[in-house]
N, C-alpha and C. Protein backbone atom coordinates (compact mmCIF):
# COMPACT_ATOMS: atom_id res chain seq x y z
N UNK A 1 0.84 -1.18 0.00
CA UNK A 1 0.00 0.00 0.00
C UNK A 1 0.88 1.25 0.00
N UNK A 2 0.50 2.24 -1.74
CA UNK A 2 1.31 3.68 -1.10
C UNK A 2 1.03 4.15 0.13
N UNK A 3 1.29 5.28 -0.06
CA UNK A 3 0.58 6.66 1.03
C UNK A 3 -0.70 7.12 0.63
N UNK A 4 -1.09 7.47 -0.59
CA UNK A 4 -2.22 7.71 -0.78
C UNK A 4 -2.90 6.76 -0.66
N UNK A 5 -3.18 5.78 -0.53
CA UNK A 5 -4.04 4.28 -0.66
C UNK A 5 -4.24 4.52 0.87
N UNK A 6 -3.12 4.54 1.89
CA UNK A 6 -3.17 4.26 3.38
C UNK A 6 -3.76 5.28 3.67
N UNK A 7 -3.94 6.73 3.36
CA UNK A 7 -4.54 8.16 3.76
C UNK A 7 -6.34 7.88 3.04
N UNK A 8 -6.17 7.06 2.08
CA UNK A 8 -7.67 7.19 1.43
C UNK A 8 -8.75 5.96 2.86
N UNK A 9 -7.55 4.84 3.33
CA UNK A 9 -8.17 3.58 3.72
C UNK A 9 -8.36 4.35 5.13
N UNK A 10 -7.68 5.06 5.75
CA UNK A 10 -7.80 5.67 7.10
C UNK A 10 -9.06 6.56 6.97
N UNK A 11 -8.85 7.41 5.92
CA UNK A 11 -10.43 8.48 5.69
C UNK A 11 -11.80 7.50 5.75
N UNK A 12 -12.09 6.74 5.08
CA UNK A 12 -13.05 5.70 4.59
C UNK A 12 -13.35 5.27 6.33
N UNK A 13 -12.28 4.99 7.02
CA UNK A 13 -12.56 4.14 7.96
C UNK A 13 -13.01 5.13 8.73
N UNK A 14 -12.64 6.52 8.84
CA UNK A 14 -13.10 7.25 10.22
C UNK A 14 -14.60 7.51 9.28
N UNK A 15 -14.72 7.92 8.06
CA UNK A 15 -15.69 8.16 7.98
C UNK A 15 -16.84 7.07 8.28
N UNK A 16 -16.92 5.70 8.16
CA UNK A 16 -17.56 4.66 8.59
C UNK A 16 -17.89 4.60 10.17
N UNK A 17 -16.74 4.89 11.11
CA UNK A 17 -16.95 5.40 12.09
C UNK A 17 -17.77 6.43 12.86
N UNK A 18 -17.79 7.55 11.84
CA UNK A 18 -18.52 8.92 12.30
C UNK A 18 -20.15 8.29 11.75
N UNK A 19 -20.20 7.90 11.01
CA UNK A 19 -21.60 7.26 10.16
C UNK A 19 -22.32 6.39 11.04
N UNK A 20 -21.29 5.20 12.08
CA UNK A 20 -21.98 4.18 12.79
C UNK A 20 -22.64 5.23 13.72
N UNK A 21 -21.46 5.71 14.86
CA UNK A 21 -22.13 6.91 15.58
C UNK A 21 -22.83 7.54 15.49
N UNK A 22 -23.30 8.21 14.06
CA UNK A 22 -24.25 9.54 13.95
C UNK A 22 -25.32 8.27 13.78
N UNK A 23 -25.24 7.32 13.68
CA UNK A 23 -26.53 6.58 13.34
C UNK A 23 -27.22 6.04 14.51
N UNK A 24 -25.84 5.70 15.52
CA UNK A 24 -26.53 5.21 17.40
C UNK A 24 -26.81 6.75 17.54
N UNK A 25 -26.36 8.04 17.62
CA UNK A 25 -27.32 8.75 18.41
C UNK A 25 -28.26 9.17 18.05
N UNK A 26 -28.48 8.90 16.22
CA UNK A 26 -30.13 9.05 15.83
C UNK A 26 -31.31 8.06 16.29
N UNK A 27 -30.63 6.72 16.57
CA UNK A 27 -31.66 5.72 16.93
C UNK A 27 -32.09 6.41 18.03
N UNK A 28 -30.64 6.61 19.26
CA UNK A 28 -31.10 6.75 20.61
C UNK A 28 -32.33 8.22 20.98
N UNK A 29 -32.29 9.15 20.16
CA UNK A 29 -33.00 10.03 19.92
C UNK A 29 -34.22 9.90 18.96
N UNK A 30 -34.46 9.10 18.23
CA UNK A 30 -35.61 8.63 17.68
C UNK A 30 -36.16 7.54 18.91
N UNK A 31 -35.94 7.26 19.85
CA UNK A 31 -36.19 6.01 21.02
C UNK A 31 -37.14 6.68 21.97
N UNK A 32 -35.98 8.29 22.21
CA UNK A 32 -36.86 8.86 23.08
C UNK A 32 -37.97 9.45 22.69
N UNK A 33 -37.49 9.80 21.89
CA UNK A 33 -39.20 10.54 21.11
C UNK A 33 -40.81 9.72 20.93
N UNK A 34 -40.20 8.59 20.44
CA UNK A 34 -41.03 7.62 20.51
C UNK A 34 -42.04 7.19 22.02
N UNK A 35 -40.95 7.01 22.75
CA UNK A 35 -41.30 6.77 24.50
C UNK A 35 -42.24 7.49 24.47
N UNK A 36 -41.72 9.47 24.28
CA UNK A 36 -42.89 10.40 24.61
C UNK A 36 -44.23 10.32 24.30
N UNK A 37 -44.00 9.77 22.63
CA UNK A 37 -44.98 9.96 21.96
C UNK A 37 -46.16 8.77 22.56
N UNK A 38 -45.56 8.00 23.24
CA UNK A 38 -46.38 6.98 23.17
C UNK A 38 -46.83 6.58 24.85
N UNK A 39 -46.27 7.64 25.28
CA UNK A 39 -47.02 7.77 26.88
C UNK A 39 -47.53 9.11 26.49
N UNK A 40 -47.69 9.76 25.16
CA UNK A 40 -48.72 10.73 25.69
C UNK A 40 -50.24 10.20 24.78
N UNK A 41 -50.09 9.23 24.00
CA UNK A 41 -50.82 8.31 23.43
C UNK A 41 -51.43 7.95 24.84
N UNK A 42 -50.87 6.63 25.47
CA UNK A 42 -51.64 6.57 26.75
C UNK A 42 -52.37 7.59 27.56
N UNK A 43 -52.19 8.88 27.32
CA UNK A 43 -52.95 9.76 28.27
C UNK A 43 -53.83 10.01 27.39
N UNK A 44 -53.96 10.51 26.57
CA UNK A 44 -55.10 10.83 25.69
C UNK A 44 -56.09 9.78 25.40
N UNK A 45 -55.34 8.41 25.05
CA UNK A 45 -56.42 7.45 25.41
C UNK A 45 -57.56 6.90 26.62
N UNK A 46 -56.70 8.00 27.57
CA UNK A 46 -56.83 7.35 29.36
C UNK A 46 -58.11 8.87 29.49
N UNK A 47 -57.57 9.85 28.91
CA UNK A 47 -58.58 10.51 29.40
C UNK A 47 -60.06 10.57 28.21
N UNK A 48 -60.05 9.90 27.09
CA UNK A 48 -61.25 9.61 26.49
C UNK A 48 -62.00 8.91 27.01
N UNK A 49 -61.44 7.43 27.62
CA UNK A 49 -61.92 6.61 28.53
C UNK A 49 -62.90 7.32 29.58
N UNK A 50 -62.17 8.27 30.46
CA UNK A 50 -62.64 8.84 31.03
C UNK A 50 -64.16 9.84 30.59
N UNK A 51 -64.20 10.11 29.43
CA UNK A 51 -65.65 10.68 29.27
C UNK A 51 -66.73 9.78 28.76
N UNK A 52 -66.46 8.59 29.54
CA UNK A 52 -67.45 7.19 28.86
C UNK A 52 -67.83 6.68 30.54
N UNK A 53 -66.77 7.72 31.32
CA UNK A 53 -67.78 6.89 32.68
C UNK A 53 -68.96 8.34 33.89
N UNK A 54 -69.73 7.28 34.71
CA UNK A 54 -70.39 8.25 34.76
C UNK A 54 -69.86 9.77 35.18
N UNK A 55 -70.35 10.89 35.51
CA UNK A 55 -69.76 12.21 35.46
C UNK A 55 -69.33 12.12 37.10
N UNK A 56 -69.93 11.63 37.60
CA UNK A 56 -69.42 11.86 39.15
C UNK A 56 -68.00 11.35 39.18
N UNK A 57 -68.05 10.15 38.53
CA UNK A 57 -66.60 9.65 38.75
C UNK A 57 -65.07 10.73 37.44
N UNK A 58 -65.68 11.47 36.92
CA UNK A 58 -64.57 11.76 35.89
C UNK A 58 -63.56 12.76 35.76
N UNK A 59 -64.00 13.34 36.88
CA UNK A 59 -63.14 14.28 37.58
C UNK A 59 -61.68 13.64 38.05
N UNK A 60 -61.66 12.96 39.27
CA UNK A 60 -61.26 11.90 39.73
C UNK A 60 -60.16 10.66 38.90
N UNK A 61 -60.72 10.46 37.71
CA UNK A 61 -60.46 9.85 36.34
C UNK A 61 -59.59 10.86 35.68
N UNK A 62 -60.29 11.66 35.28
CA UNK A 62 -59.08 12.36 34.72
C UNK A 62 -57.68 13.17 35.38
N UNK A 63 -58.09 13.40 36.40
CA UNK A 63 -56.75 13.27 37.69
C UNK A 63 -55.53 12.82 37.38
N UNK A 64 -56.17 11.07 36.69
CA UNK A 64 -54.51 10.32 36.66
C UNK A 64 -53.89 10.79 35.73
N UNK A 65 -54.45 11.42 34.69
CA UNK A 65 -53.78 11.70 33.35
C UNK A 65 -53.39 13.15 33.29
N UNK A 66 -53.11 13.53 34.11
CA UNK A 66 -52.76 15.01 34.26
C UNK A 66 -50.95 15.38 33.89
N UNK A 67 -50.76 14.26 34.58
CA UNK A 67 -48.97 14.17 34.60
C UNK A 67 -48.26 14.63 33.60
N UNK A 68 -47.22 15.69 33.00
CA UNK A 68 -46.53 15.68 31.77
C UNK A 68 -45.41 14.66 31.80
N UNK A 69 -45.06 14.48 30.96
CA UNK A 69 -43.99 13.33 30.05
C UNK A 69 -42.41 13.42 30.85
N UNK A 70 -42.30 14.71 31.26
CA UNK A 70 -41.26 14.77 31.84
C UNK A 70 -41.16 14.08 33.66
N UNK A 71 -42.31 14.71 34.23
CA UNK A 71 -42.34 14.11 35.43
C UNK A 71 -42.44 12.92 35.69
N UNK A 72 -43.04 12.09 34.54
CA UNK A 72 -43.18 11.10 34.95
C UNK A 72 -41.96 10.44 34.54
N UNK A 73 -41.61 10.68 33.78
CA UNK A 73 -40.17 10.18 33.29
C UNK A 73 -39.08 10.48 34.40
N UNK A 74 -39.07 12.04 35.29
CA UNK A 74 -38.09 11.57 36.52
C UNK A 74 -38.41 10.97 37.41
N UNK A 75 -39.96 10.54 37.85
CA UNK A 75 -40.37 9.60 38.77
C UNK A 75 -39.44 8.58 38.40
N UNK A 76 -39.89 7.87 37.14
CA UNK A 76 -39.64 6.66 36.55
C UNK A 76 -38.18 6.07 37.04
N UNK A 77 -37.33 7.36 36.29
CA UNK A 77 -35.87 6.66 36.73
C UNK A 77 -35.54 6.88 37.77
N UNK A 78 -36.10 7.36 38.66
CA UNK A 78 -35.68 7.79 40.49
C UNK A 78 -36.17 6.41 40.90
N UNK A 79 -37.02 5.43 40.34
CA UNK A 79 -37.64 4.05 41.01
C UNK A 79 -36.75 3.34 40.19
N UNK A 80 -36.25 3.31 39.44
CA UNK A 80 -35.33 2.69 38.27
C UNK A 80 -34.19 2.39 39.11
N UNK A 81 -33.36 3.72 40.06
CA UNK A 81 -32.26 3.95 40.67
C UNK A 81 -32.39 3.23 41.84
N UNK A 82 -33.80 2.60 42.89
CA UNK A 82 -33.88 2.09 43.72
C UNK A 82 -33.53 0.34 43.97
């Protein structure tokens, strides 16, 4: 192998490198988004539920679904850490 061959095979390789990486922190950021999206799916489903039962109780009902995405997410990993 010249020098140029060894400078082209080193480029190729970091660039394969920077490519795997940029691709784990797109998954890991497409992961979280997803999570969000899909515990705020559960709330919206949780509080439709809620206008199918009688009215006395839906106050009460909709209570649980009040939570944003974030809090419950530091609950989550503070019980995670236990």
């Amino acid at each position: 192998m010249n020098n140029t061959d060894t400078q082209l095979y080193q480029t190729r390789r970091i660039t394969v490198r920077l490519a795997i990486l940029s691709l784990g922190l797109l998954i890991l950021s497409l992961n979280a988004c997803s999570n969000e999206a899909i515990y705020q799916s559960i709330q919206q489903n949780g509080l439709r539920a809620c206008e199918e039962i009688p009215i006395a109780q839906q106050a009460s009902c909709r209570a649980q679904y009040q939570k944003d995405y974030a809090t419950y997410k530091r609950e989550r990993d503070s019980l995670e850490e236990k």
